[in-house]
N, C-alpha and C. Protein backbone atom coordinates (compact mmCIF):
# COMPACT_ATOMS: atom_id res chain seq x y z
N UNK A 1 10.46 -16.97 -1.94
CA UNK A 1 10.37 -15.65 -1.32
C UNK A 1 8.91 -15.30 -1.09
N UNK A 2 8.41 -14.63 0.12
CA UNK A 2 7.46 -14.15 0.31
C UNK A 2 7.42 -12.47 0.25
N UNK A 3 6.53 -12.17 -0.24
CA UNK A 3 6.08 -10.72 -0.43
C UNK A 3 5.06 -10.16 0.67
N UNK A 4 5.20 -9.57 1.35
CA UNK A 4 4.65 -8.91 2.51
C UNK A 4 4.44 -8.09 2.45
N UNK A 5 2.89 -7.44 2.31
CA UNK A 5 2.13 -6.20 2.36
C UNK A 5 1.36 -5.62 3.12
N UNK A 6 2.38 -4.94 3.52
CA UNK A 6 2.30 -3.96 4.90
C UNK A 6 0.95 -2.60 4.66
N UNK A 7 -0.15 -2.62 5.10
CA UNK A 7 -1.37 -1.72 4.99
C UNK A 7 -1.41 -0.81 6.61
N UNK A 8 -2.07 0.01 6.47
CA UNK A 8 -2.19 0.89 7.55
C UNK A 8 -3.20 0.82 8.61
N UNK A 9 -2.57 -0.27 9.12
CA UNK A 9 -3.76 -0.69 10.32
C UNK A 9 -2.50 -0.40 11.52
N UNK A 10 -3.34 -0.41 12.08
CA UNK A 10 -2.58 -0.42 13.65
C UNK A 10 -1.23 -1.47 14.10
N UNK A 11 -1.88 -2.61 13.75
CA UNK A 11 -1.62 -3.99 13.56
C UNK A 11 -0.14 -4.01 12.56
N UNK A 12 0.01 -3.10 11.82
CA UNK A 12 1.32 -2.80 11.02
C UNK A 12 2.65 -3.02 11.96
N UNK A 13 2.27 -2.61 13.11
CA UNK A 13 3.86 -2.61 14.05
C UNK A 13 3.95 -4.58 14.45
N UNK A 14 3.01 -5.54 14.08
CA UNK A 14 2.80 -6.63 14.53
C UNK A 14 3.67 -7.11 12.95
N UNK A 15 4.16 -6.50 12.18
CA UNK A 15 4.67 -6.98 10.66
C UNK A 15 5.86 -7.30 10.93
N UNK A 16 6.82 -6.33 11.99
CA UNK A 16 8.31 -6.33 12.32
C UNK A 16 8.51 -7.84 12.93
N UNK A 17 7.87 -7.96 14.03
CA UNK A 17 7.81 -9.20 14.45
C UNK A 17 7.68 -10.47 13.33
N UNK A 18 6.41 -10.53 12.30
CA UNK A 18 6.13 -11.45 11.48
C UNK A 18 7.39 -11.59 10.37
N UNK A 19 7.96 -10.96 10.08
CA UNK A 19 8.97 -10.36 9.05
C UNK A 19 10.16 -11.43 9.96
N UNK A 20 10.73 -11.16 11.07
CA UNK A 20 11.86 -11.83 11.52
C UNK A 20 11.34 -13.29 11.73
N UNK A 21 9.92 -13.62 12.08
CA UNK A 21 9.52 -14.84 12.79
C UNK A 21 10.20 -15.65 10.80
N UNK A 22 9.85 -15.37 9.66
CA UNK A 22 9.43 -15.67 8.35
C UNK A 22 11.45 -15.95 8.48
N UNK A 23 11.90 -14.73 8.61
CA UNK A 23 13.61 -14.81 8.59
C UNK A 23 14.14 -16.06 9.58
N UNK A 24 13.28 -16.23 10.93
CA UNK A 24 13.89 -17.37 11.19
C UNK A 24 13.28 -18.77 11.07
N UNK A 25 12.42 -18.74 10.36
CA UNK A 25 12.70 -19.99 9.33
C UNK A 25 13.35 -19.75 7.90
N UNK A 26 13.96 -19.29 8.25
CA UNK A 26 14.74 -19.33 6.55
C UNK A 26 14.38 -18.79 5.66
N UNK A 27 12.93 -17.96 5.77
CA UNK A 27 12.13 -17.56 4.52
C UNK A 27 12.88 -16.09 4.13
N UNK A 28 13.06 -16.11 2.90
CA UNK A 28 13.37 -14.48 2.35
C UNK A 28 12.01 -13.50 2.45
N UNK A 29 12.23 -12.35 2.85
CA UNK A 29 11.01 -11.42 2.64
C UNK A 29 11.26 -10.54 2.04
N UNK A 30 10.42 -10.02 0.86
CA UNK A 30 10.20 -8.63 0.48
C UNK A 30 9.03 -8.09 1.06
N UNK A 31 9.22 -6.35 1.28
CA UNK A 31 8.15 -5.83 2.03
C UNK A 31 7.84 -4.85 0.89
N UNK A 32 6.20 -4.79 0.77
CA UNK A 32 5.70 -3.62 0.28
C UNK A 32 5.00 -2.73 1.33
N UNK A 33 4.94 -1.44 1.41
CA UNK A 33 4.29 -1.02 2.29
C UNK A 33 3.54 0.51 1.99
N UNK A 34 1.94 0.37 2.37
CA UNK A 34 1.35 1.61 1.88
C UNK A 34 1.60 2.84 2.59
N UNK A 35 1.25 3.66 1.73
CA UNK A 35 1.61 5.29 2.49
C UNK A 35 0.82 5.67 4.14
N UNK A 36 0.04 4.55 4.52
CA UNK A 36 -0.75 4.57 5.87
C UNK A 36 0.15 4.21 6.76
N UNK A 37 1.07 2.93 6.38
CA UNK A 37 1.25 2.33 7.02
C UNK A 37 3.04 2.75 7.18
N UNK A 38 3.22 3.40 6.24
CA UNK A 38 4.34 4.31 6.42
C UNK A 38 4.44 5.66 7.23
N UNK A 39 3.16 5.79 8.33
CA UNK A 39 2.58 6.55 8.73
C UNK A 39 2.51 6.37 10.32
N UNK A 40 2.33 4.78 10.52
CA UNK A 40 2.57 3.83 11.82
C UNK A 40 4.06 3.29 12.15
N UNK A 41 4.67 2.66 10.95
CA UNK A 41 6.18 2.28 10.89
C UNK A 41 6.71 3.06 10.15
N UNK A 42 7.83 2.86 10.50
CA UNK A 42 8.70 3.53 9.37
C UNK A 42 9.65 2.40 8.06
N UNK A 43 9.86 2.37 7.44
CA UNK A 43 10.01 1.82 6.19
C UNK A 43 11.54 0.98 6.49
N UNK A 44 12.26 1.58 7.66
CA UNK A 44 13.27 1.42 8.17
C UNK A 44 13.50 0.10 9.28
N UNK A 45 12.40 -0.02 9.48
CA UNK A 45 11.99 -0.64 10.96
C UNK A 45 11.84 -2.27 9.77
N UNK A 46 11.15 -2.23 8.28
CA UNK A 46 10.82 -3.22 7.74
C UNK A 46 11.97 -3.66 7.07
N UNK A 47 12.73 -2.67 6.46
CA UNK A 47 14.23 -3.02 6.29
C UNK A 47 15.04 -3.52 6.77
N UNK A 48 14.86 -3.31 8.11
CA UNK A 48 15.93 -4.23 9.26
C UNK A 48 15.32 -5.81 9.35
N UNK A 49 13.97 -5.58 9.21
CA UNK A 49 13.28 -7.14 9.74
C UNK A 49 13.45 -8.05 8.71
N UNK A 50 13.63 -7.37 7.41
CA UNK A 50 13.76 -8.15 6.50
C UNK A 50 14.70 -8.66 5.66
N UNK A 51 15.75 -7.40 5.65
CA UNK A 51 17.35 -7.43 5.18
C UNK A 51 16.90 -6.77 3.77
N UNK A 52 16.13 -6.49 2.92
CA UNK A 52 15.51 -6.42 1.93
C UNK A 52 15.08 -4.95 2.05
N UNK A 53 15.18 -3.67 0.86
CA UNK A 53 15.05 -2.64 0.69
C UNK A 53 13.23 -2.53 0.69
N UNK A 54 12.98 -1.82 0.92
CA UNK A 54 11.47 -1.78 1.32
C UNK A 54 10.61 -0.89 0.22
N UNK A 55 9.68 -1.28 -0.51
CA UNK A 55 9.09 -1.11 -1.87
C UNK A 55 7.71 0.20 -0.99
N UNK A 56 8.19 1.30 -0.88
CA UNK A 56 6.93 2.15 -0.77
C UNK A 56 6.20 3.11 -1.48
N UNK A 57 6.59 3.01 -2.89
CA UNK A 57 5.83 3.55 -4.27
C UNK A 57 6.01 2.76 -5.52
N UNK A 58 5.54 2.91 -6.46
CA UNK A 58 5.81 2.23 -7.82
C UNK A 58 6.75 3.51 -8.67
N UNK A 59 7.84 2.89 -8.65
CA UNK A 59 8.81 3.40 -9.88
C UNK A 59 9.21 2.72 -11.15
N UNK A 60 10.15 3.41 -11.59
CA UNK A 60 10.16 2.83 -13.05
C UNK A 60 10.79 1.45 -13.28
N UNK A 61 11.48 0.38 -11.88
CA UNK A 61 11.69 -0.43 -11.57
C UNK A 61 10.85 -1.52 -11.57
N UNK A 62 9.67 -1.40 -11.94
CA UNK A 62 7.91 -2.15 -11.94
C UNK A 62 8.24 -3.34 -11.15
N UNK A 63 8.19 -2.65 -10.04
CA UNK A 63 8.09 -3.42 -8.99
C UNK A 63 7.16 -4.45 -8.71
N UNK A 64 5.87 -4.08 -9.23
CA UNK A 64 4.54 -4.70 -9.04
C UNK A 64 4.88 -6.00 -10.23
N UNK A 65 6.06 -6.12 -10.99
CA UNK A 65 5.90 -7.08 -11.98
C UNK A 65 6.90 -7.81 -11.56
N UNK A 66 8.01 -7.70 -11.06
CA UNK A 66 8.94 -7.69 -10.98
C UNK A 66 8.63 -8.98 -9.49
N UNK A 67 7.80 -8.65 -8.56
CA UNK A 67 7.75 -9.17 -7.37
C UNK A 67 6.53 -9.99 -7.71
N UNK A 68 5.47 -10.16 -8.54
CA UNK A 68 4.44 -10.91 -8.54
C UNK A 68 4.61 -12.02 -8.99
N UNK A 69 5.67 -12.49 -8.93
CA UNK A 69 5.25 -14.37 -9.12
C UNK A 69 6.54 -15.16 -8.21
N UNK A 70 6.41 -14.35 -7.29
CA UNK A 70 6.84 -14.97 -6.04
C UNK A 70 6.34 -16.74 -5.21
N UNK A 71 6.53 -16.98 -4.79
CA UNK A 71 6.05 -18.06 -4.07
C UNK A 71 4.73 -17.63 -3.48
N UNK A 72 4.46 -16.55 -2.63
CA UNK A 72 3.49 -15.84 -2.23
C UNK A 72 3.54 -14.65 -1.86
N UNK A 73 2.02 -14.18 -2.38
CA UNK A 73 1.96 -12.35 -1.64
C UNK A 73 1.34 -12.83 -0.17
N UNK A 74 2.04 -12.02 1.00
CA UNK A 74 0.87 -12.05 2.25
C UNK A 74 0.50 -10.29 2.42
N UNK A 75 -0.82 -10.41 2.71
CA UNK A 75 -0.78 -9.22 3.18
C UNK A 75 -1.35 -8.81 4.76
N UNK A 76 -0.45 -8.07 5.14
CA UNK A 76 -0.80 -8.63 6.79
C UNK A 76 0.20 -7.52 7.31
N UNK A 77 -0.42 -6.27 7.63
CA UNK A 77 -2.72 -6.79 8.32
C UNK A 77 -2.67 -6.34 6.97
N UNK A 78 -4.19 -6.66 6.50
CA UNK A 78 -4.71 -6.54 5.33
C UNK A 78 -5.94 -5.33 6.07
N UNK A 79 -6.32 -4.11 5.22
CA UNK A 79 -7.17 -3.57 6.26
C UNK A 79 -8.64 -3.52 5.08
N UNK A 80 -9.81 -2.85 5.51
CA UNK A 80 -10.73 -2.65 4.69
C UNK A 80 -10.90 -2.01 3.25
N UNK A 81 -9.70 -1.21 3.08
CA UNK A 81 -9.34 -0.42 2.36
C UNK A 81 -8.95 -1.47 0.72
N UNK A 82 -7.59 -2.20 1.43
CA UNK A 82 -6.79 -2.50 0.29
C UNK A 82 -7.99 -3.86 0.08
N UNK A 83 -8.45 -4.81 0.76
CA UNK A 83 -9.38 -5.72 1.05
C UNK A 83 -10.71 -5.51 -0.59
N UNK A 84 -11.09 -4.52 -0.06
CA UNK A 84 -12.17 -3.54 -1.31
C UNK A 84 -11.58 -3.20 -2.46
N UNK A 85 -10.40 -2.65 -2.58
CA UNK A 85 -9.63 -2.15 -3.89
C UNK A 85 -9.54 -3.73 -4.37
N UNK A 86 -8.92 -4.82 -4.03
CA UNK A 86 -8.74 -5.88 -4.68
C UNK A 86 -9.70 -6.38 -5.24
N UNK A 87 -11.02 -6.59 -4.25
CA UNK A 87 -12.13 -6.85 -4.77
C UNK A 87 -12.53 -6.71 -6.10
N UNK A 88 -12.71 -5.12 -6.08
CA UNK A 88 -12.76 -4.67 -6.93
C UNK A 88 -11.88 -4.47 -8.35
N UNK A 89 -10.76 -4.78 -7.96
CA UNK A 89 -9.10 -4.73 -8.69
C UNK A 89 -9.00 -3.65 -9.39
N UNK A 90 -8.86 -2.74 -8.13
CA UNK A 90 -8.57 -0.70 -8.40
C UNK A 90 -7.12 -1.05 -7.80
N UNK A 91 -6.11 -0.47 -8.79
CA UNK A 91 -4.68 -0.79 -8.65
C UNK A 91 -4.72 1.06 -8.91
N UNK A 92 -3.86 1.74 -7.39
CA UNK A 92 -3.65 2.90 -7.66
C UNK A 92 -2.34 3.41 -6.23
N UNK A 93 -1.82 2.08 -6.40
CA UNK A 93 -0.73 2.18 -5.27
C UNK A 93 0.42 1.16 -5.74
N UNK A 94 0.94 1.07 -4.74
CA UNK A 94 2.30 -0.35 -5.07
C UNK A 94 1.54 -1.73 -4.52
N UNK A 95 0.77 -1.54 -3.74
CA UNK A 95 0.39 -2.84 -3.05
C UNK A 95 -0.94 -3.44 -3.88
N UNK A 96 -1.77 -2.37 -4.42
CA UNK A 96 -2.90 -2.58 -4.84
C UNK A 96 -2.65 -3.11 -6.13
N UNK A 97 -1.42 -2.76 -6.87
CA UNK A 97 -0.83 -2.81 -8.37
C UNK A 97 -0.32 -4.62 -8.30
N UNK A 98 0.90 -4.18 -7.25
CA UNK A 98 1.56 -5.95 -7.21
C UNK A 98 0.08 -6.86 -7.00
N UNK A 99 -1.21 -6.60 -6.24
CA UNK A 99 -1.80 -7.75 -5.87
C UNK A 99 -2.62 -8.13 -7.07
N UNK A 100 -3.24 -7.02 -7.99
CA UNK A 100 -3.44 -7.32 -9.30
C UNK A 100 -3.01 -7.84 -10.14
N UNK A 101 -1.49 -7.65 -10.32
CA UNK A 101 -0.59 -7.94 -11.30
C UNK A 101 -0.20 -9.60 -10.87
N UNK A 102 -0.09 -10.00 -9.70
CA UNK A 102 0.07 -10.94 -9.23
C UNK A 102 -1.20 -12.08 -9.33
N UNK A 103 -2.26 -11.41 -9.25
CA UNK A 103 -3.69 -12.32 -9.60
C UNK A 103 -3.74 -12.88 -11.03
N UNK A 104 -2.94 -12.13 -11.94
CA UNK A 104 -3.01 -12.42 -13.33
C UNK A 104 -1.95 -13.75 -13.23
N UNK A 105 -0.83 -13.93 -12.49
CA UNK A 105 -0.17 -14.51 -12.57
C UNK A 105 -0.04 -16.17 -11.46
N UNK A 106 -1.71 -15.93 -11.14
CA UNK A 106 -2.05 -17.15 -9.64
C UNK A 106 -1.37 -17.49 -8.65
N UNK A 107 -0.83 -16.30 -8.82
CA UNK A 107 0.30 -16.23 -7.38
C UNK A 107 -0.60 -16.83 -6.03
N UNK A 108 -0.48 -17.25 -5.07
CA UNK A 108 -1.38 -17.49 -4.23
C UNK A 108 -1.05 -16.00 -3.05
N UNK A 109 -2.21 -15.54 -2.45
CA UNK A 109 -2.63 -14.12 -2.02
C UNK A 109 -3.06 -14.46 -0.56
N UNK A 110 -2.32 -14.29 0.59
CA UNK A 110 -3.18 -14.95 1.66
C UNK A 110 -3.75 -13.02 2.23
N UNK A 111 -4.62 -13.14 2.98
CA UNK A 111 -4.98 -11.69 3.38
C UNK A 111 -5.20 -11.74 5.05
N UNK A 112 -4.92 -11.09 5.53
CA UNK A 112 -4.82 -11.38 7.15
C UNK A 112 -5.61 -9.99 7.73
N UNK A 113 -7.01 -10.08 7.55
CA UNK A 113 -7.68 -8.87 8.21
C UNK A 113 -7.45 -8.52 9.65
N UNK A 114 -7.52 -7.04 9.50
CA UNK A 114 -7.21 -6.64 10.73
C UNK A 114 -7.89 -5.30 10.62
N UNK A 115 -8.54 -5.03 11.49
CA UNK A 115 -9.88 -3.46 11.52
C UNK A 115 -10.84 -3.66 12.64
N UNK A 116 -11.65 -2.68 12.94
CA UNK A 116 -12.44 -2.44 13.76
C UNK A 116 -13.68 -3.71 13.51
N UNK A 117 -14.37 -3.89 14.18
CA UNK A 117 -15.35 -5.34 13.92
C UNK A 117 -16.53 -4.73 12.92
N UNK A 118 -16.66 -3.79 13.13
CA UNK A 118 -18.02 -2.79 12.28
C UNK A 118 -16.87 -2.63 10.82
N UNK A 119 -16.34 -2.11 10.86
CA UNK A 119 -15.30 -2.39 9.19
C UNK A 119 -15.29 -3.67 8.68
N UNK A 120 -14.83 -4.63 9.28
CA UNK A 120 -14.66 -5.77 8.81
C UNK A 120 -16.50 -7.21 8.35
N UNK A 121 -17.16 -6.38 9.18
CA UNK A 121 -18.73 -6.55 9.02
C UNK A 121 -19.33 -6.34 7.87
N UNK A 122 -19.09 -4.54 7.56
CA UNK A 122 -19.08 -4.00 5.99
C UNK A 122 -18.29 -4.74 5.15
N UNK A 123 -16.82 -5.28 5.17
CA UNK A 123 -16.67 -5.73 4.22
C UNK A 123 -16.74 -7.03 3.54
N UNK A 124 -17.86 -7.87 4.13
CA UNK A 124 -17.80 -9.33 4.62
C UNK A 124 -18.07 -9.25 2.96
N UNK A 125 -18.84 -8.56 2.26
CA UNK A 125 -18.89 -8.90 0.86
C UNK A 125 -17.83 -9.35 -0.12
N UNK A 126 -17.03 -8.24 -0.17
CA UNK A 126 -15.67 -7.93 -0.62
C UNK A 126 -15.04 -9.44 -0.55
N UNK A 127 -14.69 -10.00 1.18
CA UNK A 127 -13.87 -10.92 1.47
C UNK A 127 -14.91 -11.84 0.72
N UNK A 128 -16.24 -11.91 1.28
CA UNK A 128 -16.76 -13.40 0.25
C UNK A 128 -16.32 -13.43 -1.38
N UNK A 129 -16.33 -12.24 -1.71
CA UNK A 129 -16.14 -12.05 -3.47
C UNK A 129 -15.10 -12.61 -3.64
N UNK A 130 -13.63 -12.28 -3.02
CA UNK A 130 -12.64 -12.45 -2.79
C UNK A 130 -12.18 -14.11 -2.75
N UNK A 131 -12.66 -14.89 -1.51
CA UNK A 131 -12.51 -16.17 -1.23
C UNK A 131 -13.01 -16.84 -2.24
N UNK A 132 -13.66 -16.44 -3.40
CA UNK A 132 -14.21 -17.71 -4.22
C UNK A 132 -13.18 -17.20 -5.31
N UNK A 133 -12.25 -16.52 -5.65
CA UNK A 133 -11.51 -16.38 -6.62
C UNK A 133 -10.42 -17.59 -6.48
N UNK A 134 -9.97 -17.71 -7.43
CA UNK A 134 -8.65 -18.47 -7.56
C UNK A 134 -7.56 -17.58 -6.74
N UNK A 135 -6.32 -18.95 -6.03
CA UNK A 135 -5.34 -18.01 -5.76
C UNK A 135 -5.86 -17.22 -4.24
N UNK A 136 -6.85 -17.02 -3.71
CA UNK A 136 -7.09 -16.56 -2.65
C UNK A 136 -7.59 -17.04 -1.37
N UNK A 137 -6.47 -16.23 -0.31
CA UNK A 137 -7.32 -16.86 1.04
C UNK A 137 -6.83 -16.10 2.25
N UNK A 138 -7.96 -16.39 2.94
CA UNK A 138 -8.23 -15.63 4.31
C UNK A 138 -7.87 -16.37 5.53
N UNK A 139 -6.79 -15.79 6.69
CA UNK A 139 -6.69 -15.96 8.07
C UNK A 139 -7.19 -15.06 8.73
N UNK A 140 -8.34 -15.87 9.30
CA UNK A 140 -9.74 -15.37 10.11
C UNK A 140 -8.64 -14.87 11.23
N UNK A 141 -9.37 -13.56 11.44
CA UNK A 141 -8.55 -12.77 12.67
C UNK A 141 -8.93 -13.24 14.02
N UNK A 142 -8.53 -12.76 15.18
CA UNK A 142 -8.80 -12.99 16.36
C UNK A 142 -10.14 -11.77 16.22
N UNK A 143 -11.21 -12.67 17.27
CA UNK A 143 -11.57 -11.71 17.10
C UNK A 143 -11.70 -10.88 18.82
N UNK A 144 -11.79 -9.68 19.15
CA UNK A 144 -11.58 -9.60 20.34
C UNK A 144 -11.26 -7.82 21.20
N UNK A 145 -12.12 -7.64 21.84
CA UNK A 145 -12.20 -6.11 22.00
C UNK A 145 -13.23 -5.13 21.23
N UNK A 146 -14.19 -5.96 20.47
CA UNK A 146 -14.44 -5.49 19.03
C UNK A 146 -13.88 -4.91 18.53
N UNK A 147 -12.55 -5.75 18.09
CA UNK A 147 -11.82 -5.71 16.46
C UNK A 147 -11.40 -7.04 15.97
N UNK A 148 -11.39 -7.07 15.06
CA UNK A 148 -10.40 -7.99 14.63
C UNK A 148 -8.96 -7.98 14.67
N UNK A 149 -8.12 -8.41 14.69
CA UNK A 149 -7.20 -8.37 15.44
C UNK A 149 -5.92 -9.57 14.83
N UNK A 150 -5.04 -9.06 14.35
CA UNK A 150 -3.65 -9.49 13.90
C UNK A 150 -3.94 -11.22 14.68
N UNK A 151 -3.93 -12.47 14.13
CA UNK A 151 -3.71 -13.40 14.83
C UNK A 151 -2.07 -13.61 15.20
N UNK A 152 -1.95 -14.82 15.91
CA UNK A 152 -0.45 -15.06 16.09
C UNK A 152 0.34 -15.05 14.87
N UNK A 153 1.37 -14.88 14.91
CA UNK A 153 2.81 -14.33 14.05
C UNK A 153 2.45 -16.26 13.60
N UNK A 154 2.79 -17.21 14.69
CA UNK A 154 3.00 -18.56 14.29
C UNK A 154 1.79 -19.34 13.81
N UNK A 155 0.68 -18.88 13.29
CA UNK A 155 -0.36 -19.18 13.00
C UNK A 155 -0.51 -18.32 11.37
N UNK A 156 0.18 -17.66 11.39
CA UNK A 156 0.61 -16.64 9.97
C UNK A 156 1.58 -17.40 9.01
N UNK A 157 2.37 -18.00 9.85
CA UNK A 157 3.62 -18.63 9.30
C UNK A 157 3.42 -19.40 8.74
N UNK A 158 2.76 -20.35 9.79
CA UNK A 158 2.53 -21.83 9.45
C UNK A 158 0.98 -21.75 8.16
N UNK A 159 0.45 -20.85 8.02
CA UNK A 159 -0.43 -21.39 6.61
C UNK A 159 0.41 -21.09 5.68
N UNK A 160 1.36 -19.30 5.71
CA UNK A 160 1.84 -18.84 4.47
C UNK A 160 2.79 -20.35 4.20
N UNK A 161 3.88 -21.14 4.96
CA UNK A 161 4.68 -22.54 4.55
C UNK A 161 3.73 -23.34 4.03
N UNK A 162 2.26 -23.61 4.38
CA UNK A 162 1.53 -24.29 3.93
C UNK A 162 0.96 -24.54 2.36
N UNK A 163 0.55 -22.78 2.59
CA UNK A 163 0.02 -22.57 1.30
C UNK A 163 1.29 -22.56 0.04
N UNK A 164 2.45 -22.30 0.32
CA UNK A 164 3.74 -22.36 -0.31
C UNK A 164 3.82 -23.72 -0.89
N UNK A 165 4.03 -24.71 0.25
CA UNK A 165 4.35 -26.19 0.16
C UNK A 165 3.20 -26.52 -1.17
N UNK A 166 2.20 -26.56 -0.74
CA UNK A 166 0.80 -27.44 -1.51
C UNK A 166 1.08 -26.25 -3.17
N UNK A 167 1.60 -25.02 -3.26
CA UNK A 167 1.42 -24.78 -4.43
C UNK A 167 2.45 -25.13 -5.29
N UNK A 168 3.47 -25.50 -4.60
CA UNK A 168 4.97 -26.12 -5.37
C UNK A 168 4.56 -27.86 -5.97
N UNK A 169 3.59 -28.25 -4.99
CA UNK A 169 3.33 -29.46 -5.20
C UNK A 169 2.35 -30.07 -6.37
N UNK A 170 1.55 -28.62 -7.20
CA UNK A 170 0.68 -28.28 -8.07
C UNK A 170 1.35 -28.44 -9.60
């Protein structure tokens, strides 16, 4: 099963699509999704794509424990926001909590930036801090319009099967 963490980028309505592309290869999805991005989609729209009830707070269900040792977390789009909280590992949401709780557990974490090119510039730190951890990795966005920019759905797919495959093989 893959865990899909839905952040409040624009790029959020590009998840519905990624969510069914994941369903038709066979992959199960759970969706987490932040209060931004519950703001762009509706929670309903991720429910349908996924068949799977859609995780948009932490209840007494500890969700964040419950879902972290999945095959993989993706988070996509990943925006500057949640990008920095991880960095840093400030858990004060459902998404920020599971990706912590999940780091303890080497879940592998892919992050799929998506933000304005001046955001994603500022946070080049963060992502470098980030990429040298265990368990973590980055699909370089398109870049284009000055932003970065959601890459293809099938270019998403094919690392999250990748990174899946090679960690089963560990």
């Amino acid at each position: 099963m893959i865990v899909l963490c839905v952040t409040g980028s624009i790029a959020a309505t590009e998840s519905i699509k990624l969510a069914r592309e994941f369903r038709r290869n066979d992959v199960e999805v759970k969706c987490f999704m932040s209060e931004a991005a519950c703001e762009i989609i509706h929670p309903n729209s991720m429910e349908f794509a996924t068949g799977n009830e859609v995780v948009t707070k932490l209840t007494g269900k500890i969700e964040h424990v419950k879902y972290s040792q999945e095959d993989l977390i993706l988070v996509a789009p990943a925006t500057a926001n949640t990008i920095s909280k991880f960095a840093h590992k400030i858990a004060d949401d459902a998404i920020s909590t599971l990706l912590i709780t999940a780091y303890g557990h080497d879940t592998p974490i892919i992050f799929v930036p998506s933000m304005h090119d001046s955001m994603y510039a500022a946070i080049k730190e963060n992502i470098d801090k980030i990429k040298h951890e265990k368990s973590a990795i980055f699909i370089n966005p398109r870049m284009d319009e000055g932003k970065a920019k959601f890459p293809s759905k099938e270019d998403i797919v094919l690392e999250s099967l990748r990174t899946i495959n090679l960690n089963k093989k560990e």
